[in-house]
Protein backbone atom coordinates (compact mmCIF):
# COMPACT_ATOMS: atom_id res chain seq x y z
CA UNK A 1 77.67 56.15 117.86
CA UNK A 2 74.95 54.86 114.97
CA UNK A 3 75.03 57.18 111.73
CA UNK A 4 71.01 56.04 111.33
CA UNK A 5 68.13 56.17 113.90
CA UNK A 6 65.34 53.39 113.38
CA UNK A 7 62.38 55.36 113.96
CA UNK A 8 59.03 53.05 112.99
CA UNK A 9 60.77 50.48 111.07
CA UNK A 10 62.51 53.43 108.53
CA UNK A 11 66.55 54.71 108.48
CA UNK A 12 67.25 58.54 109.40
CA UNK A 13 70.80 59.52 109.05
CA UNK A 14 71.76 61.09 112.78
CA UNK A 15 72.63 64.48 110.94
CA UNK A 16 69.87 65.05 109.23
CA UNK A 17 67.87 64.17 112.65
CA UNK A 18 69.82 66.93 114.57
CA UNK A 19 69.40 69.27 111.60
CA UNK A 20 65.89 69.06 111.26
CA UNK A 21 65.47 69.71 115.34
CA UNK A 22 67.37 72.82 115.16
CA UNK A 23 65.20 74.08 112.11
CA UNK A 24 62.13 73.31 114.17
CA UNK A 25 63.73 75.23 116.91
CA UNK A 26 64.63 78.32 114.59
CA UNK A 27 60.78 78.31 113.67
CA UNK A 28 59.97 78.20 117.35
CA UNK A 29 61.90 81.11 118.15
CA UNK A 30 60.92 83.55 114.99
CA UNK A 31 57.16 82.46 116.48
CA UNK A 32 58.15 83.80 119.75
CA UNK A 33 59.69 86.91 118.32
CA UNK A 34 56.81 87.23 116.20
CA UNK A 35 54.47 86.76 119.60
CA UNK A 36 56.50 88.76 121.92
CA UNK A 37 56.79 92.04 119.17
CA UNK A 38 53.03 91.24 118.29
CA UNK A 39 53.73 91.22 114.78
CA UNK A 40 52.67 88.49 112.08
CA UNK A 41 55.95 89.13 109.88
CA UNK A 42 55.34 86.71 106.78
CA UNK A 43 58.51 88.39 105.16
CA UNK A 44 60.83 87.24 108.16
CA UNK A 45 59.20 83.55 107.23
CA UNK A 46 59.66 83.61 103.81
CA UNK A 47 63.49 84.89 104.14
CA UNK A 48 63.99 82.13 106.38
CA UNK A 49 62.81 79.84 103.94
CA UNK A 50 64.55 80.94 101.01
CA UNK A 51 67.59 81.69 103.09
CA UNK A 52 67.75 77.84 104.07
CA UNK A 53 66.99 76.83 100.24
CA UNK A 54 70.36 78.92 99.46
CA UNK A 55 72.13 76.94 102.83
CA UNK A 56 71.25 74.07 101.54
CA UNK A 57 72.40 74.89 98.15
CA UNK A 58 75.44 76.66 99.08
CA UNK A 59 77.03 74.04 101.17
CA UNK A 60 76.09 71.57 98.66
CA UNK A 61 78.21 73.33 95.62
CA UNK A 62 80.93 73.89 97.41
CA UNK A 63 81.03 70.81 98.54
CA UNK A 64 81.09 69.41 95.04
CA UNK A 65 83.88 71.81 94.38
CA UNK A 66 85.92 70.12 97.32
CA UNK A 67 85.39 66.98 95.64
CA UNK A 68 85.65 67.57 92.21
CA UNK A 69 89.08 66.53 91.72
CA UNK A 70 87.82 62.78 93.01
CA UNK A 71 84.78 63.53 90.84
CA UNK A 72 87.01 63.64 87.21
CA UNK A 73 88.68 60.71 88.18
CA UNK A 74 85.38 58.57 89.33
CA UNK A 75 83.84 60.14 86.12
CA UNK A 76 83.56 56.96 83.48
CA UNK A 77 82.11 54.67 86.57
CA UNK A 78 79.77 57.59 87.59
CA UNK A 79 78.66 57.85 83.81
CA UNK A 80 78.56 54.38 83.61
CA UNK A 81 76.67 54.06 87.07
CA UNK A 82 74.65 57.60 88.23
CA UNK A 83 73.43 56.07 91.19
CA UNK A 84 76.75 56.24 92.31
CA UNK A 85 77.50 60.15 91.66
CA UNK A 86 74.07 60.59 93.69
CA UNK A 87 75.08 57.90 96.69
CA UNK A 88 78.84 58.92 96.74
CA UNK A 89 78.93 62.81 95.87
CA UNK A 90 75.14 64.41 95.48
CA UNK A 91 73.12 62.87 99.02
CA UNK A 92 76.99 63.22 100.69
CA UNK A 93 78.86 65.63 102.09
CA UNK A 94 77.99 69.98 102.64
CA UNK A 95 80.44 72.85 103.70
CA UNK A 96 78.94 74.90 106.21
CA UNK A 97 80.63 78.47 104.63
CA UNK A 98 78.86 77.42 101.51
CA UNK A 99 75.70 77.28 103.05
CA UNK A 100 76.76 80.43 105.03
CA UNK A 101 77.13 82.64 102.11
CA UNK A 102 74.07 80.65 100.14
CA UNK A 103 72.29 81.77 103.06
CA UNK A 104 73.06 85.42 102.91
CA UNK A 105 72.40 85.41 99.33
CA UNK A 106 69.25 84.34 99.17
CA UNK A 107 68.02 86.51 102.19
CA UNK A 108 69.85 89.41 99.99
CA UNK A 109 67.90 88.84 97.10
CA UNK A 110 64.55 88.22 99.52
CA UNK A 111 65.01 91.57 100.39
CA UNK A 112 65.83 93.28 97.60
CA UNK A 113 63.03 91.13 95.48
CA UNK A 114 60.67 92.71 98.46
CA UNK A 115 61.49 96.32 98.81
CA UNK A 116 62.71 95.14 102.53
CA UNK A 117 65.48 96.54 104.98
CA UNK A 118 68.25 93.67 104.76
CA UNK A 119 69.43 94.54 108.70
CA UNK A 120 66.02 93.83 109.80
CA UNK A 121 65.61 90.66 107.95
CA UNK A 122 69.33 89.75 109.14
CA UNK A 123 68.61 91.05 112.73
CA UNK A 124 66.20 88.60 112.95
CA UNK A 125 67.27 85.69 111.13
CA UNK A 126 71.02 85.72 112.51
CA UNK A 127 70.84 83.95 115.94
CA UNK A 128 68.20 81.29 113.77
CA UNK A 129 71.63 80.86 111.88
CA UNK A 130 73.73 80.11 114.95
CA UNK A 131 70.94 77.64 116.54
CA UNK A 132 70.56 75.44 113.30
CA UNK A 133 74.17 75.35 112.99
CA UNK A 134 75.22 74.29 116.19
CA UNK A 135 72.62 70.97 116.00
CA UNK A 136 74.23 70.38 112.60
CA UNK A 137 77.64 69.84 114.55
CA UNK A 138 76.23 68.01 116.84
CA UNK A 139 74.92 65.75 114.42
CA UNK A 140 77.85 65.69 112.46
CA UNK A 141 79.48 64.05 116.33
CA UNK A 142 76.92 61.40 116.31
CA UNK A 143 77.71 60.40 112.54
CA UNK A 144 81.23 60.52 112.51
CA UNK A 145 82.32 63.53 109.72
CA UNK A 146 84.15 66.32 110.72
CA UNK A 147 86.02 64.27 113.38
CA UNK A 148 88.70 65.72 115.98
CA UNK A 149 92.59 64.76 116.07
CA UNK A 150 93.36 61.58 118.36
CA UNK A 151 93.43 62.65 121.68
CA UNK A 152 94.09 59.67 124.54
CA UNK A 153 93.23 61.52 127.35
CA UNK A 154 90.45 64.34 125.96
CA UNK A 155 89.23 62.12 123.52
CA UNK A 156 85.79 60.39 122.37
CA UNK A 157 85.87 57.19 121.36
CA UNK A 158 83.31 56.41 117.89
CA UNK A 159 81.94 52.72 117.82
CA UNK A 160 80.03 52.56 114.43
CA UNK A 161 81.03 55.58 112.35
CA UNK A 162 81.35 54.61 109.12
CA UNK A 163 83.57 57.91 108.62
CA UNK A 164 85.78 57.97 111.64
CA UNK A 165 88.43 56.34 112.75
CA UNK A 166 86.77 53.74 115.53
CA UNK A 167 88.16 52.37 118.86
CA UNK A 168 90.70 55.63 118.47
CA UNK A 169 89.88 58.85 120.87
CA UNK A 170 89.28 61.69 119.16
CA UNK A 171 88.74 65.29 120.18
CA UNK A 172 85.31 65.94 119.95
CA UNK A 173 85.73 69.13 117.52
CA UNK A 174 82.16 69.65 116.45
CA UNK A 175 80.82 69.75 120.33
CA UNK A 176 83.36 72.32 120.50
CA UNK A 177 81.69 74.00 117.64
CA UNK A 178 78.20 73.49 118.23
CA UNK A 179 78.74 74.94 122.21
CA UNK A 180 80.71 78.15 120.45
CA UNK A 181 77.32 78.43 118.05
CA UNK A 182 74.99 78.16 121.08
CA UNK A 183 76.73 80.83 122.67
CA UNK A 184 76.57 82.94 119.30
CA UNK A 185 72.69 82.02 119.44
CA UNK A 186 72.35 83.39 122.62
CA UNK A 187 74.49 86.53 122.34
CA UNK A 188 72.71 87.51 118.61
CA UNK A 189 69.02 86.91 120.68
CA UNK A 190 69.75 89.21 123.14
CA UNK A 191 71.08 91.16 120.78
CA UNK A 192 68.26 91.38 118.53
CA UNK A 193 65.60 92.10 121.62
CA UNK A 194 67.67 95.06 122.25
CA UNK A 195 66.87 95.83 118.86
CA UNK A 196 70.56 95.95 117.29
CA UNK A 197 71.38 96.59 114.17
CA UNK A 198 71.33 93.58 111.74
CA UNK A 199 74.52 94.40 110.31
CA UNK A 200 76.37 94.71 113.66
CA UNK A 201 74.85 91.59 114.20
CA UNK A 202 75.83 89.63 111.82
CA UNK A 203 79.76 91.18 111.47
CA UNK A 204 80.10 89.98 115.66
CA UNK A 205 78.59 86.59 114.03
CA UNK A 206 81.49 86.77 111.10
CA UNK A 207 84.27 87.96 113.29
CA UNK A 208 83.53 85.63 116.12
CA UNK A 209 83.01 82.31 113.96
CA UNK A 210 85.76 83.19 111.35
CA UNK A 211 88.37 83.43 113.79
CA UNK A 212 87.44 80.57 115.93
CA UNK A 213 86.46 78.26 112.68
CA UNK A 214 90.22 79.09 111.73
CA UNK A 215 91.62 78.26 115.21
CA UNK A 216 89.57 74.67 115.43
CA UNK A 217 90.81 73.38 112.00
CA UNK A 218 93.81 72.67 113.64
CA UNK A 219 91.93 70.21 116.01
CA UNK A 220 90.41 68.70 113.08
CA UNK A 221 92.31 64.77 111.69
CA UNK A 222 89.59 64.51 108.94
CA UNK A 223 91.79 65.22 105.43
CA UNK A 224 89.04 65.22 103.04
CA UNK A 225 87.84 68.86 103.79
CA UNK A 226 90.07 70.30 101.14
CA UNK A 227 93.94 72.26 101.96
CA UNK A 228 95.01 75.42 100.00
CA UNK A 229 98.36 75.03 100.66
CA UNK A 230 99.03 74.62 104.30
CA UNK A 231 95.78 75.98 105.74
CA UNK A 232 92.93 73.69 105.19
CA UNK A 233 90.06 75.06 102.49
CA UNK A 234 87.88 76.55 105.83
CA UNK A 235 90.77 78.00 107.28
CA UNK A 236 91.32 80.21 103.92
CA UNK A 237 87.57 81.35 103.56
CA UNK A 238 88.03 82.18 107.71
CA UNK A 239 90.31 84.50 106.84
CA UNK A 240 88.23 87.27 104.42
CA UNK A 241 85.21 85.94 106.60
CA UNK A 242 86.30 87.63 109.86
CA UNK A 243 87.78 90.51 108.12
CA UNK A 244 84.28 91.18 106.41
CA UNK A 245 82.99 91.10 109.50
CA UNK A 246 85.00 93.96 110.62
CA UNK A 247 84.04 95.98 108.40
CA UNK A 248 80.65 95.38 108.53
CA UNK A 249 81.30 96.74 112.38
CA UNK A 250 82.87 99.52 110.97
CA UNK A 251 80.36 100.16 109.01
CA UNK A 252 77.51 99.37 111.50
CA UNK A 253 79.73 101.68 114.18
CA UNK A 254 79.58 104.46 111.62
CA UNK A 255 75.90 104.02 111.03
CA UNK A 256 75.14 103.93 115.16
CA UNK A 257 73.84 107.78 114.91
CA UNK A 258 70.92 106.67 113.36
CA UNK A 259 67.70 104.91 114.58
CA UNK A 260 67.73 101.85 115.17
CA UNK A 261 66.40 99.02 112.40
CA UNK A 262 62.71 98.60 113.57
């Protein structure tokens, strides 16, 4: 398992390899939405942009928050030495429910900036959501971070993470993950060719990942993800995560009288 791909004599870390396909494959599918409704939606693109501007943002700050504790300490050889602080804390390490909620943010503003109908924007940008997120895990398995507990029999033995524990099985937690988000991506597509609403969709997409996100941190042996007390810092955001998304279904449920979003 190599963190970096040589591709034409240049380093790519694995993640941000995996990453980048599943963004390429979110703008393939809005394309083929776009095709299929015969529409030539620049709003859904530009939400989609912005929305992975606030992902990447998100996951980033709350990542620093995880960290800052390390950070304080580091602080007089990261003042003395800022390439450091950008090596060690600012190029390394993102929380996905940071970028989750960055996300929704900026796709909230979008469409409040634009005069726009937030379930149709989130309709069609939820199972995009899902699909980028389940290459992420993937490439977080073929660089090491966000490794399973050691498992002899169930376990995946890493060679040349420079994260993981190597020559020790672990469980394979983000395929686990990424093959829960696939399923998400496929459930949400269908979803949104039936023409759901946006908010239904994306309260299944809280319920479902908040509850199972809360269930696989106990198959996680990584400790540097941050612990509230005995639950684990993703564990405690699961919690009001899948009870938002109830009540978006509430919500969306009370709402189902109405036409639908487009």
């Amino acid at each position: 398992m190599l963190p970096k791909i040589q591709i034409f004599g240049h380093s790519i870390p694995t993640y941000g390899l995996w990453a980048m396909m599943g963004v390429l494959l979110a703008l393939l599918y809005l394309k083929i939405k776009e095709r299929r409704l015969h529409e030539n939606n620049a709003d859904v693109d530009l939400a989609f942009i912005y929305s992975l501007i606030g992902a990447f943002a998100g996951a980033k700050l709350l990542s620093l928050a995880t960290t800052l504790p390390a950070i304080i300490v580091d602080w007089p050889d990261l003042a003395a030495n800022p390439s450091l602080l950008i090596k060690n804390y600012l190029l390394a390490g993102f929380v996905f429910y940071g970028g989750l909620y960055g996300a929704l943010l900026a796709c909230l503003l979008y469409a409040k900036h634009a005069r726009l109908d937030f379930s149709l924007l989130a309709g069609r940008l939820m199972p995009t959501l899902a699909l980028i997120h389940g290459f992420g895990r993937i490439g977080c398995f073929f660089t090491g971070c966000c490794y399973g507990l050691p498992h002899p029999s169930l376990g995946i033995v890493l060679a040349n993470s420079a994260i993981a524990p190597n020559d020790t099985p672990l469980l394979p937690v983000q395929l686990y993950e990424a093959a829960l988000e696939f399923l998400l991506f496929a459930v949400l597509a269908w979803m949104d060719s039936r023409r759901v609403d946006g908010r239904r969709m994306l309260g299944l997409y809280l319920l479902v990942y908040g509850i199972a996100r809360f269930v696989l941190e106990f198959l996680r042996g990584d400790t540097y993800r941050g612990f509230i007390g005995p639950l684990s810092l993703s564990q405690t955001i699961s919690i009001p995560t899948a009870l938002f998304g109830v009540y978006l279904l509430i919500c969306a449920a009370r709402r189902s009288r109405t036409p639908s979003r487009r």
